[in-house]
Protein backbone atom coordinates (compact mmCIF):
# COMPACT_ATOMS: atom_id res chain seq x y z
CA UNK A 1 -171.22 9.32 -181.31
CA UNK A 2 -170.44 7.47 -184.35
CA UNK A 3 -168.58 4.90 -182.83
CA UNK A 4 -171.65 4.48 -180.34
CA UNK A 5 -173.66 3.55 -183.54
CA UNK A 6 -171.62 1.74 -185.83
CA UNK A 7 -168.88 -0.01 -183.31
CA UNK A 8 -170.55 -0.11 -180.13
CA UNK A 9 -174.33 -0.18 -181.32
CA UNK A 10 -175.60 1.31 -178.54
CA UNK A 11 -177.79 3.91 -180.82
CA UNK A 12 -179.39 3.41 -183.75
CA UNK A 13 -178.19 6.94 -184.94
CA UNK A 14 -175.83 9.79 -184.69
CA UNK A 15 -178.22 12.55 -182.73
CA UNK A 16 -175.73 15.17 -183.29
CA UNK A 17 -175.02 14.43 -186.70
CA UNK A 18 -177.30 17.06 -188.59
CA UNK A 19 -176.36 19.85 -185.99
CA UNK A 20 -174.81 23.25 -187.79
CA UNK A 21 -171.77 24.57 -185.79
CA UNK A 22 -172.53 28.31 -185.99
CA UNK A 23 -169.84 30.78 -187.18
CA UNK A 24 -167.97 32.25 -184.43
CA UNK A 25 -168.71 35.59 -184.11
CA UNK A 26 -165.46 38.26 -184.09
CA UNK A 27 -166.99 40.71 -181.01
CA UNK A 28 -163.82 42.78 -182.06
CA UNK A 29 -165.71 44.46 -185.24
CA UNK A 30 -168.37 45.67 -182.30
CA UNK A 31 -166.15 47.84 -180.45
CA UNK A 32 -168.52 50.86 -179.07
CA UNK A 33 -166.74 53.97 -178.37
CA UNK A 34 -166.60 57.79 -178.53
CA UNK A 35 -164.57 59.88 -181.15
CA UNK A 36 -162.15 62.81 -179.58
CA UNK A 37 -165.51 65.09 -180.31
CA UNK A 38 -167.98 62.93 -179.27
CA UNK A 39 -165.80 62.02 -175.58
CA UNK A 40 -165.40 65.99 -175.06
CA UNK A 41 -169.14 66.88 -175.58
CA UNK A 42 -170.43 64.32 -173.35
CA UNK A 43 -168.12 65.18 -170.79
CA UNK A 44 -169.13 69.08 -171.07
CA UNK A 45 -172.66 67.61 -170.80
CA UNK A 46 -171.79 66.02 -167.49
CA UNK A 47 -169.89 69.22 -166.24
CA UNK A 48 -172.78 71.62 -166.98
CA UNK A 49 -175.09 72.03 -164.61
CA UNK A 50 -179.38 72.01 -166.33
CA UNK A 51 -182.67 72.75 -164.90
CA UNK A 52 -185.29 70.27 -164.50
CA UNK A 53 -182.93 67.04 -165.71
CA UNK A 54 -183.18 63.71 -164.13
CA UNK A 55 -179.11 63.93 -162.82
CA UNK A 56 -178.09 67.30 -162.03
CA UNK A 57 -174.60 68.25 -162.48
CA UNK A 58 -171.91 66.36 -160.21
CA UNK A 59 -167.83 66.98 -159.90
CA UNK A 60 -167.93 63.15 -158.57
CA UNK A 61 -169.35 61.64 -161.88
CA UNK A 62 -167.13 64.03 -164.18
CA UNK A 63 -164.50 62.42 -161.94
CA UNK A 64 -165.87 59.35 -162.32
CA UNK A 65 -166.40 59.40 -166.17
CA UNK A 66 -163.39 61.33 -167.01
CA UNK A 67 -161.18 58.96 -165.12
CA UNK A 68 -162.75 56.36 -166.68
CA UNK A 69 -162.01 58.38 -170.60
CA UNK A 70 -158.48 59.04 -169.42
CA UNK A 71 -156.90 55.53 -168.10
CA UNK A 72 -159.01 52.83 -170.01
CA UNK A 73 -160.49 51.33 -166.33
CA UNK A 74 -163.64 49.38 -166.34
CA UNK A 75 -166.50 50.45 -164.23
CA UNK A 76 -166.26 47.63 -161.21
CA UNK A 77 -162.36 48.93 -161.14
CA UNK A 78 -163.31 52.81 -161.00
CA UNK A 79 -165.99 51.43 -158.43
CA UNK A 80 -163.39 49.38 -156.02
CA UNK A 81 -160.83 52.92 -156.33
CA UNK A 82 -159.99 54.25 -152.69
CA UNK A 83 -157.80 57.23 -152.12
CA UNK A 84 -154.72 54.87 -150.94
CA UNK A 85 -154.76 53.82 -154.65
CA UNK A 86 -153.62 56.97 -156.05
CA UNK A 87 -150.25 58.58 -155.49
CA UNK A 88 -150.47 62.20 -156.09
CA UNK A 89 -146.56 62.51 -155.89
CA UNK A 90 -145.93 59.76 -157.80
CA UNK A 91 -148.90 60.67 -160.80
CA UNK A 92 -150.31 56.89 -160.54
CA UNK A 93 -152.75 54.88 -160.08
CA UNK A 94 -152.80 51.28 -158.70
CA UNK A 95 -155.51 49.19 -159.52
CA UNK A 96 -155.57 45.73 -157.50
CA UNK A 97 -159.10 45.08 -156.72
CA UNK A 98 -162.92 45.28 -158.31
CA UNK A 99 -166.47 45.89 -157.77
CA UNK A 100 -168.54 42.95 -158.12
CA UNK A 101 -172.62 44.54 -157.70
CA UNK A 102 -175.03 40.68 -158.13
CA UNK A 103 -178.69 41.77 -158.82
CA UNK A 104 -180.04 41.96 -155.48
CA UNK A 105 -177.45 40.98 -153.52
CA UNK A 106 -174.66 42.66 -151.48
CA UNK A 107 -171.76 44.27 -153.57
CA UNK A 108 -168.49 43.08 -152.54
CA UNK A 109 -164.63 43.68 -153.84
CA UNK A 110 -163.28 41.00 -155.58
CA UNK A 111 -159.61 40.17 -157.56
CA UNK A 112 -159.67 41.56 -161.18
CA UNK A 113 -160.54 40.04 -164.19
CA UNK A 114 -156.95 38.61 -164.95
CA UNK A 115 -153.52 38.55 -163.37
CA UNK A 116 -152.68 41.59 -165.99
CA UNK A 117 -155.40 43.20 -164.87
CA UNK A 118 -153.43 44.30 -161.60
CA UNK A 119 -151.24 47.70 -162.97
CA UNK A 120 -150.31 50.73 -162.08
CA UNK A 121 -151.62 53.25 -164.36
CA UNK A 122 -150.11 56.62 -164.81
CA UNK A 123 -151.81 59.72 -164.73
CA UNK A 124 -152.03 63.05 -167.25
CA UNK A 125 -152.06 66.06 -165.29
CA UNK A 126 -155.48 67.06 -166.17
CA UNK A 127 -156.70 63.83 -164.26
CA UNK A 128 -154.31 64.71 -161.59
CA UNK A 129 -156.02 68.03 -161.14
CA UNK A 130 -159.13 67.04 -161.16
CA UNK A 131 -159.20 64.30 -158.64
CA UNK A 132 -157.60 66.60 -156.44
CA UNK A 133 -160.44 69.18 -157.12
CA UNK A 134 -162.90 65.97 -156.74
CA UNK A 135 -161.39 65.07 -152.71
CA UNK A 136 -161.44 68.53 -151.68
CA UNK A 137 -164.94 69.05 -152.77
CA UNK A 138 -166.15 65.59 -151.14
CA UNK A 139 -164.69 66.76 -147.78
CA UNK A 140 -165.78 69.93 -148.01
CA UNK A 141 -169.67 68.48 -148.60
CA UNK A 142 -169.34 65.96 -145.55
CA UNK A 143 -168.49 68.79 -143.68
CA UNK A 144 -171.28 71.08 -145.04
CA UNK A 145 -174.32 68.16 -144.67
CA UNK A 146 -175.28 66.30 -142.17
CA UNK A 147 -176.78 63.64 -143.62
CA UNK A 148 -173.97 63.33 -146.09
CA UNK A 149 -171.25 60.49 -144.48
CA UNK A 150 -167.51 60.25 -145.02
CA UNK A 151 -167.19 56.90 -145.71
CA UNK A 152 -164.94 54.13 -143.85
CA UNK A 153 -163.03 52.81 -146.32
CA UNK A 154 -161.76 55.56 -147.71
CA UNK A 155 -163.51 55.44 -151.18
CA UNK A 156 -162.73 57.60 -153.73
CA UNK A 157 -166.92 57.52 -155.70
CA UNK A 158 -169.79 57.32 -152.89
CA UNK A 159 -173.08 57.42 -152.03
CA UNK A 160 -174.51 60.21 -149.66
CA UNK A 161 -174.15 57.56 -146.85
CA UNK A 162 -170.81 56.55 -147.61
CA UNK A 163 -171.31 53.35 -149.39
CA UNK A 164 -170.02 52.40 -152.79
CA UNK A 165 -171.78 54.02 -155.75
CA UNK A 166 -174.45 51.65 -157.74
CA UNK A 167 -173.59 50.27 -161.00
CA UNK A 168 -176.96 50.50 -161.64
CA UNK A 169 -177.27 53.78 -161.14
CA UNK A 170 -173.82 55.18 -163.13
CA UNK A 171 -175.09 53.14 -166.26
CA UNK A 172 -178.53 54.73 -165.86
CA UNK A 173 -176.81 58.50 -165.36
CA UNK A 174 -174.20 57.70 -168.37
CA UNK A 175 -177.27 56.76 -170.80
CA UNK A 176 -179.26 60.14 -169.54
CA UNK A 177 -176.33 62.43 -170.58
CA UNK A 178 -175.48 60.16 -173.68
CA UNK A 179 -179.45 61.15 -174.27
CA UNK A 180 -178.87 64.88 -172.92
CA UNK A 181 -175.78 65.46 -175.27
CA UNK A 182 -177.69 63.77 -178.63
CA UNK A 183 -175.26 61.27 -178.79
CA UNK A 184 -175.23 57.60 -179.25
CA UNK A 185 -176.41 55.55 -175.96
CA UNK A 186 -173.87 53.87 -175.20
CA UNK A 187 -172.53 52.07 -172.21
CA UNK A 188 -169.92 52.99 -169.47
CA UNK A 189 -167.58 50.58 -170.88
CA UNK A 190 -167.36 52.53 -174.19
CA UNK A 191 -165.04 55.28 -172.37
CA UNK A 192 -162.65 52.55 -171.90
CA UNK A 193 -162.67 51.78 -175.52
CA UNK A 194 -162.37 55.29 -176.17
CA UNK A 195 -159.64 55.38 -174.42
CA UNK A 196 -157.37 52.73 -176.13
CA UNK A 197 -158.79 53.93 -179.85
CA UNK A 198 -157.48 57.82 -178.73
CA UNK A 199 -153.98 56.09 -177.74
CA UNK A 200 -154.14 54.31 -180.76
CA UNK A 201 -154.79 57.20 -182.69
CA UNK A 202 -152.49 59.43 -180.89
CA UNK A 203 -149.22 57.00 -182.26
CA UNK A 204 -149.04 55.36 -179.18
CA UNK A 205 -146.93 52.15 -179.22
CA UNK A 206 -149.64 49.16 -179.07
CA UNK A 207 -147.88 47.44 -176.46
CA UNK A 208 -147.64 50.39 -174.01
CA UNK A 209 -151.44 50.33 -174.67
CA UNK A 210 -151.83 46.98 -174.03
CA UNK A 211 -150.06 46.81 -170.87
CA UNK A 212 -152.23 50.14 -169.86
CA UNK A 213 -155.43 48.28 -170.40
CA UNK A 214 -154.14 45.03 -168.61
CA UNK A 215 -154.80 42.85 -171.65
CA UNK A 216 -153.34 39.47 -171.82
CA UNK A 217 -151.59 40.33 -174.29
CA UNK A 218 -150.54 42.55 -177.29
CA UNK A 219 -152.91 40.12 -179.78
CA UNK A 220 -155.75 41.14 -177.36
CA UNK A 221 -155.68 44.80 -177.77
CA UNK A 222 -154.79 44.14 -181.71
CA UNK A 223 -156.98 42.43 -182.27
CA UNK A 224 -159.35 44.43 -180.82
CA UNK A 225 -158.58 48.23 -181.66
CA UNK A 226 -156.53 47.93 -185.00
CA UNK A 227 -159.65 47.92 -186.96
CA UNK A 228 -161.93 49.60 -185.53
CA UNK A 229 -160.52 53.41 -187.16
CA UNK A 230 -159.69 54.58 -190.62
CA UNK A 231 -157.23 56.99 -189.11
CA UNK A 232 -154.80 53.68 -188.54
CA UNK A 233 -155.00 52.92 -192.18
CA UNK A 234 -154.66 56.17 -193.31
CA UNK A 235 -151.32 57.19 -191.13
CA UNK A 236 -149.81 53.96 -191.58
CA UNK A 237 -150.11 54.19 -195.61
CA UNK A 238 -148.96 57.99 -194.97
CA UNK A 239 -145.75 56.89 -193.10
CA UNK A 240 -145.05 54.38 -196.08
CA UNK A 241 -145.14 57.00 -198.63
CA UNK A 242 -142.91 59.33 -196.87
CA UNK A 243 -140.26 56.36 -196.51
CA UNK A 244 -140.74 55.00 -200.03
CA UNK A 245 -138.81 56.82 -202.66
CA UNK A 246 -140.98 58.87 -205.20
């Protein structure tokens, strides 16, 4: 632009000359996510069954939310999940594919979010169990309703009429338990953080968590996670005064 005014004089003046770059902001020191108390109350909340409340209770959204807590997947890769993605003999999961839901528009499965995005995840027992409690129980209801379709494909969370859950819809049902259990509304997503923080936490290596989450790489979850908990700090300076002498 300058040259286009002084060399080329085309212009008679810089237009972007007075223009303030803003600051980037560091979306790292917004991480949203439960603490171990927070994560187990709102999944009690979703496993107890209330009178009069907009989403009744539901072993397929405990399923849904809990998997989500206990493997660090996002939403659209929970959504894509069929039951040929999970080896019960082998305890893993393989995630290769996502949900893509456009705003009034047909959803459809699409590649994930980045070539590290494609893992296998390994599964706790717990999750193990109940996803095996979560199939029996979703045969046992097609069998028991009528109106109530196995679906085609195989899909692990479905509608009634065998199509793929709404993402509408789970966001909506996360935020009325969030509400229901007096904690902070938060989105679907935050189970995901959760998840890493909790490894974190835990004394999990940071690249084992890193390749769990399907980040790009170790920097990514760093930078993400590292901060986010005074427990970090505070074990990290504890492990240097037990190794320095007194």
């Amino acid at each position: 632009m300058n040259d286009a005014v002084h060399e080329f004089r085309v212009l008679r003046e810089n237009p972007v000359q007075k223009i303030k770059i803003p600051k980037q902001v560091d979306k790292s020191s917004k991480v949203a996510y439960f603490t171990r108390d927070q994560l187990e109350r709102f999944l009690e909340c979703v496993n107890t069954p209330m009178k009069n409340a907009k989403y009744q209770h539901s072993i397929q959204y405990y399923a849904f939310f809990t998997l989500m807590a206990r493997t660090g997947l996002r939403i659209g890769e929970t959504l894509a999940l069929t039951w040929d993605d999970l080896d019960f003999d082998a305890k893993t999961l393989t995630k290769s594919k996502t949900l893509v839901y456009p705003l009034n528009s047909q959803p459809y499965l699409s590649t994930p979010k980045s070539k590290n995005s494609e893992r296998t995840i390994k599964l706790d027992e717990i999750t193990l169990k109940l996803m095996k409690r979560h199939r029996i129980n979703q045969k046992e209801v097609c069998l028991m309703y009528k109106n109530y379709k196995p679906t085609k494909d195989n899909i692990i969370f479905h509608q009634h009429d065998g199509r793929w859950l709404r993402t509408n819809v789970v966001r909506d049902y996360f935020k009325a338990i969030c509400k229901r259990a007096d904690l902070p509304i938060l989105s679907p997503h935050a189970l995901r953080h959760s998840h890493a923080v909790h490894l974190l936490e835990a004394g999990v290596n940071i690249k084992y968590v890193s390749e769990r989450l399907g980040h790009a790489s170790v920097k990514v979850t760093a930078d993400t996670y590292l901060h986010v908990t005074k427990k970090f700090e505070d074990d990290a300076l504890s492990l240097y005064v037990k190794y320095m002498p007194s």
